[in-house]
PDB file of N, CA and C in Angstrom:
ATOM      1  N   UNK A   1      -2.425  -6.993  -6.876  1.00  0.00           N
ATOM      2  CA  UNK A   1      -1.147  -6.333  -6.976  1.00  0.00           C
ATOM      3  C   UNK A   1      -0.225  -6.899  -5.915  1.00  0.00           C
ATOM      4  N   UNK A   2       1.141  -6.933  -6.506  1.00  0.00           N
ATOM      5  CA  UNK A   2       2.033  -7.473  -5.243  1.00  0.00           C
ATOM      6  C   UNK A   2       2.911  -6.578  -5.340  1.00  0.00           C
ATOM      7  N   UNK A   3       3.406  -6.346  -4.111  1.00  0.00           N
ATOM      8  CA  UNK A   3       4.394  -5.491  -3.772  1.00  0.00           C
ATOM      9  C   UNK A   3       5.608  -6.201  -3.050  1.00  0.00           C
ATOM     10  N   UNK A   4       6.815  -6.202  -3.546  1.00  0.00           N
ATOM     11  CA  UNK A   4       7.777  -7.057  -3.356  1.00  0.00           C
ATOM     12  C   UNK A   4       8.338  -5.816  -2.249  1.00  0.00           C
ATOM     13  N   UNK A   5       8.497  -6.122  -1.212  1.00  0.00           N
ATOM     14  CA  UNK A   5       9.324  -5.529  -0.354  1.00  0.00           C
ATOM     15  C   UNK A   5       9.945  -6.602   0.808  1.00  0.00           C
ATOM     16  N   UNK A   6      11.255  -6.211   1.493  1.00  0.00           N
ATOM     17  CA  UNK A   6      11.624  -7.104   2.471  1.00  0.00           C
ATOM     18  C   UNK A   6      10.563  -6.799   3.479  1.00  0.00           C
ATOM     19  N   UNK A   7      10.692  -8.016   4.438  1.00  0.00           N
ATOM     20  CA  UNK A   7      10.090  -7.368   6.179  1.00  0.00           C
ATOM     21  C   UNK A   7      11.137  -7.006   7.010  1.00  0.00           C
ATOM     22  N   UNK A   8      10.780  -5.397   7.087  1.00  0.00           N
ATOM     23  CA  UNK A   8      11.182  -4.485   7.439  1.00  0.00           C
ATOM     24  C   UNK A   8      10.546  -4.084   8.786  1.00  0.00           C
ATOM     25  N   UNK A   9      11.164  -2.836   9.726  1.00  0.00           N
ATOM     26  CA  UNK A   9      10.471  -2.337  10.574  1.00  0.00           C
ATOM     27  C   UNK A   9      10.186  -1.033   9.867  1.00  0.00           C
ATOM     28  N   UNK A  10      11.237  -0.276   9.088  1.00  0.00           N
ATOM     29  CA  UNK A  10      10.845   0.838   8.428  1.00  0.00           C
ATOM     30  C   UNK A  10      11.455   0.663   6.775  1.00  0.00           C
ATOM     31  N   UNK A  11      10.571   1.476   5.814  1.00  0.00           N
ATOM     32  CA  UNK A  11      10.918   1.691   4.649  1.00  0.00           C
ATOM     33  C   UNK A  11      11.427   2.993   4.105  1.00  0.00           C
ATOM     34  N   UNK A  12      12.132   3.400   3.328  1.00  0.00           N
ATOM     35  CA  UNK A  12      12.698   5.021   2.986  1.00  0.00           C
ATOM     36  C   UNK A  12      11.407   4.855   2.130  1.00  0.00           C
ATOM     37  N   UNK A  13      10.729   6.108   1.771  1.00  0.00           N
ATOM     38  CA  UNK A  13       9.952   6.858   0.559  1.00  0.00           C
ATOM     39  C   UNK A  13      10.741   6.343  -0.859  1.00  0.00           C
ATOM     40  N   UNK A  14      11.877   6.095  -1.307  1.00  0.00           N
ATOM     41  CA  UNK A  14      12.442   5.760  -2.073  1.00  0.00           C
ATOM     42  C   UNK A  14      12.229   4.215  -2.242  1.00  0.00           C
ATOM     43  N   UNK A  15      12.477   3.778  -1.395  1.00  0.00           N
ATOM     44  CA  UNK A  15      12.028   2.070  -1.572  1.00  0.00           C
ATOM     45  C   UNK A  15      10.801   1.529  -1.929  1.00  0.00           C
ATOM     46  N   UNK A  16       9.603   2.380  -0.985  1.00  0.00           N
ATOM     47  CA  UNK A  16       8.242   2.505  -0.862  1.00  0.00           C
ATOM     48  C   UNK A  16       8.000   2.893  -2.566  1.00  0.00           C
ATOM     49  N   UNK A  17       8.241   3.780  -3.240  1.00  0.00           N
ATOM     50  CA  UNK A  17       7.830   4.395  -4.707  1.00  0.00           C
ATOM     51  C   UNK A  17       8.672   3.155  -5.550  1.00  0.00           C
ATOM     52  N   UNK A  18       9.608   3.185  -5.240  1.00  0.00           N
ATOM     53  CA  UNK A  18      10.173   2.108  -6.273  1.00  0.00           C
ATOM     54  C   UNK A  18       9.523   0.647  -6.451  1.00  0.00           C
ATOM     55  N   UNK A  19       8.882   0.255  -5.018  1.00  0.00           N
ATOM     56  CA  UNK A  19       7.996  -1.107  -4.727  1.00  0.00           C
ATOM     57  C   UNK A  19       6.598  -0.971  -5.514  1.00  0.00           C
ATOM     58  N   UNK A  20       6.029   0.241  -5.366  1.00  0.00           N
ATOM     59  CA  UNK A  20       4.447   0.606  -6.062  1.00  0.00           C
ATOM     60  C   UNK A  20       4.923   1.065  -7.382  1.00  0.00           C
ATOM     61  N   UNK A  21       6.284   1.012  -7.740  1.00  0.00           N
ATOM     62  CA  UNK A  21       6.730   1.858  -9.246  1.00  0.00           C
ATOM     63  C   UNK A  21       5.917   2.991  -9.413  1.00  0.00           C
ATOM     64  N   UNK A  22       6.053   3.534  -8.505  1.00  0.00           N
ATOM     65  CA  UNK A  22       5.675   5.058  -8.793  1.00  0.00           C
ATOM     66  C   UNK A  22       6.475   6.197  -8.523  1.00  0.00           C
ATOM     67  N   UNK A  23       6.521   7.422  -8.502  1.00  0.00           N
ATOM     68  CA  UNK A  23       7.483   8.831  -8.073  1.00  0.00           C
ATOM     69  C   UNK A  23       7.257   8.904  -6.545  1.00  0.00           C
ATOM     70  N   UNK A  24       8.026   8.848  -6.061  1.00  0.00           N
ATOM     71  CA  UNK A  24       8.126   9.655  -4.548  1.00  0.00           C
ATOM     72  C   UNK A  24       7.252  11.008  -4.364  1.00  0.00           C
ATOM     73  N   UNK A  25       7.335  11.507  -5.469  1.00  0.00           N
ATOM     74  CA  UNK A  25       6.081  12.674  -5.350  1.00  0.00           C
ATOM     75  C   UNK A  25       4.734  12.418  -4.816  1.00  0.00           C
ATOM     76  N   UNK A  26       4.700  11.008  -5.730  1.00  0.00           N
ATOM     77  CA  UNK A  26       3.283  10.456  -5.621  1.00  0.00           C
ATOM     78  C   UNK A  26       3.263  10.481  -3.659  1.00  0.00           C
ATOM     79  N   UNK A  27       3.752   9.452  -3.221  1.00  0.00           N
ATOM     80  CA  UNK A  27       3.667   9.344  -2.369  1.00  0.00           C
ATOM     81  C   UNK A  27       3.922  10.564  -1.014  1.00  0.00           C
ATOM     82  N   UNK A  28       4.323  11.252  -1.295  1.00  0.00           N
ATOM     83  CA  UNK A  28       4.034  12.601  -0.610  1.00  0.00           C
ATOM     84  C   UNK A  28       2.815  13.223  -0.976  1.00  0.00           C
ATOM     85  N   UNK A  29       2.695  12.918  -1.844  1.00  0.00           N
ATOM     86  CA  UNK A  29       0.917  13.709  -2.354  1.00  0.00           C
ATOM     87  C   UNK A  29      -0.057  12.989  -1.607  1.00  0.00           C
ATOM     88  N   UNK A  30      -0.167  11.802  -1.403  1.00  0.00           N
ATOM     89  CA  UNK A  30      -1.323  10.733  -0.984  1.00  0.00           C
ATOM     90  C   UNK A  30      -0.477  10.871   0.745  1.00  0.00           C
ATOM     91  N   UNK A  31       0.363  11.325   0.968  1.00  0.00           N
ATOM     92  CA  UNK A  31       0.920  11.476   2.594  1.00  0.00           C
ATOM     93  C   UNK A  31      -0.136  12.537   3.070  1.00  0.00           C
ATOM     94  N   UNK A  32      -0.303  13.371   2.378  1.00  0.00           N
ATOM     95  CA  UNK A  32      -0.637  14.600   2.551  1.00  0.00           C
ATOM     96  C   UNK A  32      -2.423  14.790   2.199  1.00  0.00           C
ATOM     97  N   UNK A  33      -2.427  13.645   1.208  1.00  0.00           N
ATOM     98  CA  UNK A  33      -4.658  13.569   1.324  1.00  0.00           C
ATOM     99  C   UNK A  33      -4.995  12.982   1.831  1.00  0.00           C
ATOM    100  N   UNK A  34      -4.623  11.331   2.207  1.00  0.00           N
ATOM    101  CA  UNK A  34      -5.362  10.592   3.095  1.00  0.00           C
ATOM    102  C   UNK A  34      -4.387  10.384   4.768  1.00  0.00           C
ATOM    103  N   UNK A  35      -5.121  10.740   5.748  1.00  0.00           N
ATOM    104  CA  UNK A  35      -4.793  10.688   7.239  1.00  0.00           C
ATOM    105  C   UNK A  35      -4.452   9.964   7.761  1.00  0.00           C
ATOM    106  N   UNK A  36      -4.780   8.169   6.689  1.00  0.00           N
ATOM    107  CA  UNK A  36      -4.233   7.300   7.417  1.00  0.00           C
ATOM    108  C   UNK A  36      -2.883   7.220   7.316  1.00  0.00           C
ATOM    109  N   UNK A  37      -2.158   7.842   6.740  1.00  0.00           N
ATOM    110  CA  UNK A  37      -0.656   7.916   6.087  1.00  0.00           C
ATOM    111  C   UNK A  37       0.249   8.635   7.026  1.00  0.00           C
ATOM    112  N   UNK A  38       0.708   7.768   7.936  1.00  0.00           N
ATOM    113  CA  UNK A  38       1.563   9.221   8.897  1.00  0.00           C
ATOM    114  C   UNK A  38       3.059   8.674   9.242  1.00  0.00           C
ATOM    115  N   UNK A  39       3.799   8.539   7.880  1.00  0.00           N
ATOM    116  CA  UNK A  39       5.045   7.933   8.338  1.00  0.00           C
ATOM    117  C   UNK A  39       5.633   8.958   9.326  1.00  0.00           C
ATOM    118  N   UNK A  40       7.303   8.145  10.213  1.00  0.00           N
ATOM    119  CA  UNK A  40       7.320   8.548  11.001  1.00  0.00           C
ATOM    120  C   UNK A  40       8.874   9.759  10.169  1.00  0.00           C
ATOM    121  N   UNK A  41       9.326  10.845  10.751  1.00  0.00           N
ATOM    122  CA  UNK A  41      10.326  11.366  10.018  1.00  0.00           C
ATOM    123  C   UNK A  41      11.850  11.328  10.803  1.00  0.00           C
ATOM    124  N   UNK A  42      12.458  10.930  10.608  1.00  0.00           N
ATOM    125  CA  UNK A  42      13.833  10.802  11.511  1.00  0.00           C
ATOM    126  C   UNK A  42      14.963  12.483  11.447  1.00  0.00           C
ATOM    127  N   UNK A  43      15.757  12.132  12.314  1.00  0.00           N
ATOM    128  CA  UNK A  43      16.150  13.707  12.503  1.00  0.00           C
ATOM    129  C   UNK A  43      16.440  14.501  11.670  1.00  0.00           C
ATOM    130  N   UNK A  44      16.402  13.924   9.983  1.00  0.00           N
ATOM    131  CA  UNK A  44      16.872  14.754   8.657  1.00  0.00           C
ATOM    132  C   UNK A  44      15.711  15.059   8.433  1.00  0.00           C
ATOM    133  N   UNK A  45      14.785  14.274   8.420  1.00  0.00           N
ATOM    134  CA  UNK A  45      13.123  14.500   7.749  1.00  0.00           C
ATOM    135  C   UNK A  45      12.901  13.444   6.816  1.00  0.00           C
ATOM    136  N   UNK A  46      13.518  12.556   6.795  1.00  0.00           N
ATOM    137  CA  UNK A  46      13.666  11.383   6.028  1.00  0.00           C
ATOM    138  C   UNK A  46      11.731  10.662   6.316  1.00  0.00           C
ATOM    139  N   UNK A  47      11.335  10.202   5.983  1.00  0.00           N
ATOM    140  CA  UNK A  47      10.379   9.404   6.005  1.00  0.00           C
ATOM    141  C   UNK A  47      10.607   8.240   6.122  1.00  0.00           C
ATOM    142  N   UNK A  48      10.018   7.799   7.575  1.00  0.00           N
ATOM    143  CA  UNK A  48      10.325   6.501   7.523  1.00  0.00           C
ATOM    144  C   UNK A  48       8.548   5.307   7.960  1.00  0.00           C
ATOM    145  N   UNK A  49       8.717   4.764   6.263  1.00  0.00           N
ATOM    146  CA  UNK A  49       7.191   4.199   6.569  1.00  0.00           C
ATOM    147  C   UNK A  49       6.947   2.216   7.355  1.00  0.00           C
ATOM    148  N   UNK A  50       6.293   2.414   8.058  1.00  0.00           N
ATOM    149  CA  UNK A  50       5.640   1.227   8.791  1.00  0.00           C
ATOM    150  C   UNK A  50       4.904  -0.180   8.110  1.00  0.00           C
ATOM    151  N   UNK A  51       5.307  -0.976   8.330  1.00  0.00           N
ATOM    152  CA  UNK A  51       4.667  -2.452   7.794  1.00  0.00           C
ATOM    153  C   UNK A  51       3.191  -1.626   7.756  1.00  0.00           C
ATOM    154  N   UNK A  52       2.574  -1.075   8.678  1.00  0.00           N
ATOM    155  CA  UNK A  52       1.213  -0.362   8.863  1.00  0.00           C
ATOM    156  C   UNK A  52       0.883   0.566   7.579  1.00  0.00           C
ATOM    157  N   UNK A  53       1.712   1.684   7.323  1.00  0.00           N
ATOM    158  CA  UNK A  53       1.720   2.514   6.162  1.00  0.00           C
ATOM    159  C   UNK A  53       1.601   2.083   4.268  1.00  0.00           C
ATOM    160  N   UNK A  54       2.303   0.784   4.610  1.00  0.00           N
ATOM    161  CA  UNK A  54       2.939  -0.234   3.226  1.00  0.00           C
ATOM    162  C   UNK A  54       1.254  -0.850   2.683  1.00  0.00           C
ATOM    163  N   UNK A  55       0.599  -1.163   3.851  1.00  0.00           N
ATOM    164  CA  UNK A  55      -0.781  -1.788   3.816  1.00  0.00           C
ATOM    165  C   UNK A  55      -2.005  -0.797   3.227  1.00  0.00           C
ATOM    166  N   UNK A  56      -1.692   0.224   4.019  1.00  0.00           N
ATOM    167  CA  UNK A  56      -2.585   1.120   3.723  1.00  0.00           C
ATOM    168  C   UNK A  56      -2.230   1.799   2.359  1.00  0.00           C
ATOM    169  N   UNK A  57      -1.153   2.003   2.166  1.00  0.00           N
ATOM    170  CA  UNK A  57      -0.404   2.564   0.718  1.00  0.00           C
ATOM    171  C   UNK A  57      -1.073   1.829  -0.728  1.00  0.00           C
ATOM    172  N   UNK A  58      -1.099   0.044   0.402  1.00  0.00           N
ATOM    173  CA  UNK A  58      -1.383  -0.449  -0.956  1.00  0.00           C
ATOM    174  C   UNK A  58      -2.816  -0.471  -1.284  1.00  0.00           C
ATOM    175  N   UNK A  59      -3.614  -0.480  -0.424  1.00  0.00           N
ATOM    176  CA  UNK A  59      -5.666   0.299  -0.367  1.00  0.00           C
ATOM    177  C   UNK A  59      -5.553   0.925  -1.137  1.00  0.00           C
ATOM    178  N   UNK A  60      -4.913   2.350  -0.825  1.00  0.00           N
ATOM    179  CA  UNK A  60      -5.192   4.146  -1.512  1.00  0.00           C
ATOM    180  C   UNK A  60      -4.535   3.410  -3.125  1.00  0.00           C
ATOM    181  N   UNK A  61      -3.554   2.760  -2.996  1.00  0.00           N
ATOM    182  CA  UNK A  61      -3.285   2.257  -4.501  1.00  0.00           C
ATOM    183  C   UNK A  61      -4.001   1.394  -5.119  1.00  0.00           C
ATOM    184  N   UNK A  62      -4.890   0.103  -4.369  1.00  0.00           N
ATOM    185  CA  UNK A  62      -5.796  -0.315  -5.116  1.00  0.00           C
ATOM    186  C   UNK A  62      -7.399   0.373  -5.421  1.00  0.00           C
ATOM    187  N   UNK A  63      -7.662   1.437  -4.454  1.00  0.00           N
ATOM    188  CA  UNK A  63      -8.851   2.187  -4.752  1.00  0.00           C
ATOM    189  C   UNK A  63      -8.045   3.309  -6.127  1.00  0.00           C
ATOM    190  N   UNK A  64      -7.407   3.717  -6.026  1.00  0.00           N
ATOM    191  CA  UNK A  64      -6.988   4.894  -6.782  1.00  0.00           C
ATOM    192  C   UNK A  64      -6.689   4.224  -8.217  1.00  0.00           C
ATOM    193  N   UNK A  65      -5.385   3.181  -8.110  1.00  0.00           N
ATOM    194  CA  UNK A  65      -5.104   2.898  -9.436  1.00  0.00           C
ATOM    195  C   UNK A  65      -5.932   1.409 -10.333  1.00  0.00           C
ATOM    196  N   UNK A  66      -5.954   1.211  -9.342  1.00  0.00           N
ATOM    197  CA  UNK A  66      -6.865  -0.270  -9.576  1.00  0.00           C
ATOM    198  C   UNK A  66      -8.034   0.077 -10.219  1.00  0.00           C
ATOM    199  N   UNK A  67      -9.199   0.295  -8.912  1.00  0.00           N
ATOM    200  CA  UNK A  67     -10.349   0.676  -9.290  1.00  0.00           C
ATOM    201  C   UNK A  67     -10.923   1.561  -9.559  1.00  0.00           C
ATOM    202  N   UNK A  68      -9.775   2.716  -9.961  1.00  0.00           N
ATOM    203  CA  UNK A  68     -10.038   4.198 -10.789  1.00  0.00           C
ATOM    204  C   UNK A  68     -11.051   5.334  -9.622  1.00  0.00           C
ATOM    205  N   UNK A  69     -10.925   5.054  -8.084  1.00  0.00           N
ATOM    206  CA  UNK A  69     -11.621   6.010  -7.671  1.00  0.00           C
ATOM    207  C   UNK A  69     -11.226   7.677  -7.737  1.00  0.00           C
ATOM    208  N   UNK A  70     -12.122   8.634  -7.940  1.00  0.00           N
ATOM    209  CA  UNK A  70     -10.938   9.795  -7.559  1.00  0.00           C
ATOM    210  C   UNK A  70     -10.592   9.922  -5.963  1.00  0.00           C
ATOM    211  N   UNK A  71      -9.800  10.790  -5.700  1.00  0.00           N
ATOM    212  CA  UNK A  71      -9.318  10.868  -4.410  1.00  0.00           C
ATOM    213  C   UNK A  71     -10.257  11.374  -3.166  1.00  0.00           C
ATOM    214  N   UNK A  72     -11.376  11.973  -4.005  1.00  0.00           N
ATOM    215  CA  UNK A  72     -12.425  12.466  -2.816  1.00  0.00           C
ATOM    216  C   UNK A  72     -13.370  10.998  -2.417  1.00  0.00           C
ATOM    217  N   UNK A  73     -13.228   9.900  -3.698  1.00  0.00           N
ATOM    218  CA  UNK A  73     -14.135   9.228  -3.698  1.00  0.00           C
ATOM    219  C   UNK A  73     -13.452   8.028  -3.009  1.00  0.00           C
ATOM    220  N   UNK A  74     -12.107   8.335  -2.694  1.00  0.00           N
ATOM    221  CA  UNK A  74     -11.375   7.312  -1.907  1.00  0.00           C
ATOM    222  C   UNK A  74     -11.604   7.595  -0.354  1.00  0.00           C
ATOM    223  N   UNK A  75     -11.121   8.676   0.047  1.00  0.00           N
ATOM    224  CA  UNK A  75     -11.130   9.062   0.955  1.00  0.00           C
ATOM    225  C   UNK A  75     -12.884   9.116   1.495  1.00  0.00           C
ATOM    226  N   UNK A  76     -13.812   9.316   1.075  1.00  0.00           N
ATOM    227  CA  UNK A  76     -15.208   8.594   1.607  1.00  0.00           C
ATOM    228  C   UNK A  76     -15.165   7.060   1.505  1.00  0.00           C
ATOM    229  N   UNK A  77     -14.851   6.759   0.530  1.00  0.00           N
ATOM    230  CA  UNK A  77     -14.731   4.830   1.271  1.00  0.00           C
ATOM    231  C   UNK A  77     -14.027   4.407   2.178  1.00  0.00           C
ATOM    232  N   UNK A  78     -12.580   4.905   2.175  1.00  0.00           N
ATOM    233  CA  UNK A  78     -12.167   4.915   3.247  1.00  0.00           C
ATOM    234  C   UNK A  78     -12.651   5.553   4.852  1.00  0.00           C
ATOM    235  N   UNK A  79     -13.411   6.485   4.817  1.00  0.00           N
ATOM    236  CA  UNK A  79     -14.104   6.962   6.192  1.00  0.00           C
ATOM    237  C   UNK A  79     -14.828   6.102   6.361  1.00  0.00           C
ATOM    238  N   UNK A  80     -15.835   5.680   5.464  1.00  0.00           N
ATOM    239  CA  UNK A  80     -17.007   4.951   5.542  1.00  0.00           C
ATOM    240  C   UNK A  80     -16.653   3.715   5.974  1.00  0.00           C
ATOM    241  N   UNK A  81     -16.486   2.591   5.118  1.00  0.00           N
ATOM    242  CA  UNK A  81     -16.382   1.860   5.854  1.00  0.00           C
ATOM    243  C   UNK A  81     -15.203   1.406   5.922  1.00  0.00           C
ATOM    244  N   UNK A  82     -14.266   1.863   6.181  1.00  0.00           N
ATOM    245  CA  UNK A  82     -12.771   1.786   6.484  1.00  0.00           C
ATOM    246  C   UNK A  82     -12.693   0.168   6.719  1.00  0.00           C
ATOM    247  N   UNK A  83     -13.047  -0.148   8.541  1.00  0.00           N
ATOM    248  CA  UNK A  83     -12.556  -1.169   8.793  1.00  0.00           C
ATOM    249  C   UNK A  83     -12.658  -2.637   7.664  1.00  0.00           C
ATOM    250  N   UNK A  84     -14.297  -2.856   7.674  1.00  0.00           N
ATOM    251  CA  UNK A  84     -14.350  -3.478   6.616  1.00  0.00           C
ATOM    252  C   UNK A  84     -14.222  -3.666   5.297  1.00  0.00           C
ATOM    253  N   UNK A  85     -13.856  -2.776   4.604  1.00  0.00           N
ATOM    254  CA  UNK A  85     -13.248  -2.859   3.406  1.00  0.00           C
ATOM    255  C   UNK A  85     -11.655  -3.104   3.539  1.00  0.00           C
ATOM    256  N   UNK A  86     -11.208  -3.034   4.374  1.00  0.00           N
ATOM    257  CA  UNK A  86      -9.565  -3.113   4.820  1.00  0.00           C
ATOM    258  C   UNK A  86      -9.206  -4.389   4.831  1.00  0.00           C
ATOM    259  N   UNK A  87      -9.972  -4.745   5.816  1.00  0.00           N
ATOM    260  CA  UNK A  87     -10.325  -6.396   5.746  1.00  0.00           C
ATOM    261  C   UNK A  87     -10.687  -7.465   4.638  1.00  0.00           C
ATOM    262  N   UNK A  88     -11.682  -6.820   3.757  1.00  0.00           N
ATOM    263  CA  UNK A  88     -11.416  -7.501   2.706  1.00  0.00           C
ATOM    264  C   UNK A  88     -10.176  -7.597   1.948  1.00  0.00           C
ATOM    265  N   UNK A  89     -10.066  -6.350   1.697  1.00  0.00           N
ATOM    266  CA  UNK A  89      -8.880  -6.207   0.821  1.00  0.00           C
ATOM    267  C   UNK A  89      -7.576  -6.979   1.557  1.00  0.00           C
ATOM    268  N   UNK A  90      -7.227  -7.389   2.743  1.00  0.00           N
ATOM    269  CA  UNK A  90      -6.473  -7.870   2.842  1.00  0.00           C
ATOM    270  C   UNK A  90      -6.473  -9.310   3.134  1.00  0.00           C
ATOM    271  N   UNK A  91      -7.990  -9.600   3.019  1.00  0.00           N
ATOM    272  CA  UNK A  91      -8.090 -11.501   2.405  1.00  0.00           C
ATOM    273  C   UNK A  91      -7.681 -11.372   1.229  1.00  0.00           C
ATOM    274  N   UNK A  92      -8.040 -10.495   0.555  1.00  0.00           N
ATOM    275  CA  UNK A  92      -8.152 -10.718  -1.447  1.00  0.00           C
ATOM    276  C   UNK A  92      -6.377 -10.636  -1.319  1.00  0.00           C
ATOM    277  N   UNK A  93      -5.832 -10.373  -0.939  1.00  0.00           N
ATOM    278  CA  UNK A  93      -4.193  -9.622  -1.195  1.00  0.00           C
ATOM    279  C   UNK A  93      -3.944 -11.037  -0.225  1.00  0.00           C
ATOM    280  N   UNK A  94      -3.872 -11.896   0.496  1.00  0.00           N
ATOM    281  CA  UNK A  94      -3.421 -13.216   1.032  1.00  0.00           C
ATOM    282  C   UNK A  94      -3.912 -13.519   0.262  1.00  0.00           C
ATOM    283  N   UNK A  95      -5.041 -14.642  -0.714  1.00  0.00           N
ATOM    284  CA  UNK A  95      -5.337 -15.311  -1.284  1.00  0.00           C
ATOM    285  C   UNK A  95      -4.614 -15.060  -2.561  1.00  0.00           C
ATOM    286  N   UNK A  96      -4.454 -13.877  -2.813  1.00  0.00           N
ATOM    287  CA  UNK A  96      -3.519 -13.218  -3.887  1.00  0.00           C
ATOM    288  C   UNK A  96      -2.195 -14.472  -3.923  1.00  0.00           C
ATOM    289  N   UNK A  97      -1.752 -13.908  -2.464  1.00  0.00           N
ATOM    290  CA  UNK A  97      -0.501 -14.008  -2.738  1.00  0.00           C
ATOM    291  C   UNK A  97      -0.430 -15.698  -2.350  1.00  0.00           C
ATOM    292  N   UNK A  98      -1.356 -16.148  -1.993  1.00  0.00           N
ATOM    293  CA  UNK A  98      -1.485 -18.382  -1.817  1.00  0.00           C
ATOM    294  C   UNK A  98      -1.679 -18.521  -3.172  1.00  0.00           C
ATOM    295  N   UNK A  99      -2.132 -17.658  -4.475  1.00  0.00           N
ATOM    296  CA  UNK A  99      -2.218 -18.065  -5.687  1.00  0.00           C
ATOM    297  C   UNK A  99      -1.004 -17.581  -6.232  1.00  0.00           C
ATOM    298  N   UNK A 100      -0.192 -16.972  -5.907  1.00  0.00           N
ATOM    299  CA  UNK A 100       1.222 -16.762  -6.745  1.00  0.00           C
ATOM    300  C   UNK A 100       1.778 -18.030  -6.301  1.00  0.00           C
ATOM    301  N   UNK A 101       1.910 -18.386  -5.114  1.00  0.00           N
ATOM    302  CA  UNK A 101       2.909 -19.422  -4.808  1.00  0.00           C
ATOM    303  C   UNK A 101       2.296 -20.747  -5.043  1.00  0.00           C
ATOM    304  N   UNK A 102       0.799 -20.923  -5.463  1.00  0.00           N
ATOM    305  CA  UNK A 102       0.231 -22.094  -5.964  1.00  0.00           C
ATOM    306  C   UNK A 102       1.303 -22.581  -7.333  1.00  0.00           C
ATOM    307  N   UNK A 103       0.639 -20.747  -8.173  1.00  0.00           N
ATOM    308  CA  UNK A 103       1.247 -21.081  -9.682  1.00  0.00           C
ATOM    309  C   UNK A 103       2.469 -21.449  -9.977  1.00  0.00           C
ATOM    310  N   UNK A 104       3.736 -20.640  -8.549  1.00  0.00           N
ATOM    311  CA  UNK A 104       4.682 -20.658  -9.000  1.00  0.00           C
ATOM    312  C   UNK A 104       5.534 -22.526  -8.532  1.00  0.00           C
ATOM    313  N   UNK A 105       4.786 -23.482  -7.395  1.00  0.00           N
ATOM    314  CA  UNK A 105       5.357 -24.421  -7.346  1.00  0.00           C
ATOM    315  C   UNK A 105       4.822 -25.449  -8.635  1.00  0.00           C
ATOM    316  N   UNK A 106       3.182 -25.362  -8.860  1.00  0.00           N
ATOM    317  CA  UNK A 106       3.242 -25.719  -9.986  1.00  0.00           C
ATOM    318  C   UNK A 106       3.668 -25.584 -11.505  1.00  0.00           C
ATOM    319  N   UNK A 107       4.429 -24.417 -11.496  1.00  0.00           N
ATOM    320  CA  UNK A 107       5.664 -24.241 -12.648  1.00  0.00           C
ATOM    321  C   UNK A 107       6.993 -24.892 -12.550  1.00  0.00           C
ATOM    322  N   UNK A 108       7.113 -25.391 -10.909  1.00  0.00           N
ATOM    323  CA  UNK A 108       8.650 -26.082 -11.117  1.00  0.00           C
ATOM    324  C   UNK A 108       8.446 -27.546 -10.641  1.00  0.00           C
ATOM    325  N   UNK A 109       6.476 -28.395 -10.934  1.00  0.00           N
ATOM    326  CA  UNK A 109       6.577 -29.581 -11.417  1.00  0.00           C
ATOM    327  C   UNK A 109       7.023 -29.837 -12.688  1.00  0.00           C
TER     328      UNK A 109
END
């Protein structure tokens, strides 16, 4: 999965749902089950999420929507072995993204 976002220091909840094409609901729901999720809120209550949050957003989205876990069954992989599965997932998501830009210069030989 790729998630097109600028590099940012912070993202609105609105940008964040629109990048995963999902409801802002969503993402208050998964704010609120998994712990690693702790955007920061500015003086309205705005949510404001972290290059850190965007990463982890996109885990809970590849365990959840990807690989169909339920949310109890996320949140134990994630306790468990957190670090290393994080790590993978974020070789697989670089190699990901060295194979978009493989395909895409070899589309404009």
């Amino acid at each position: 999965m790729h998630i097109d976002l600028p590099e940012k220091r912070y993202y609105g909840i609105g940008e964040v749902a629109k990048a995963f094409n999902v409801n802002t609901s969503l993402i208050r729901f998964w704010e609120k089950e998994f712990d690693i999720l702790k955007p920061k809120k500015n003086a309205k209550g705005n949510r404001k999420f972290t290059p850190e949050d965007i990463q982890n957003l996109k885990f809970i989205y590849h365990l959840v929507k990807e690989r169909g876990f339920t949310l109890e069954g996320a949140k134990t992989h994630l306790k468990e072995g957190r670090q290393e599965a994080l790590n993978n997932f974020e070789i697989i998501s670089k190699l990901n993204a060295v194979k978009a830009q493989l395909i895409k210069i070899k589309n404009q030989l």
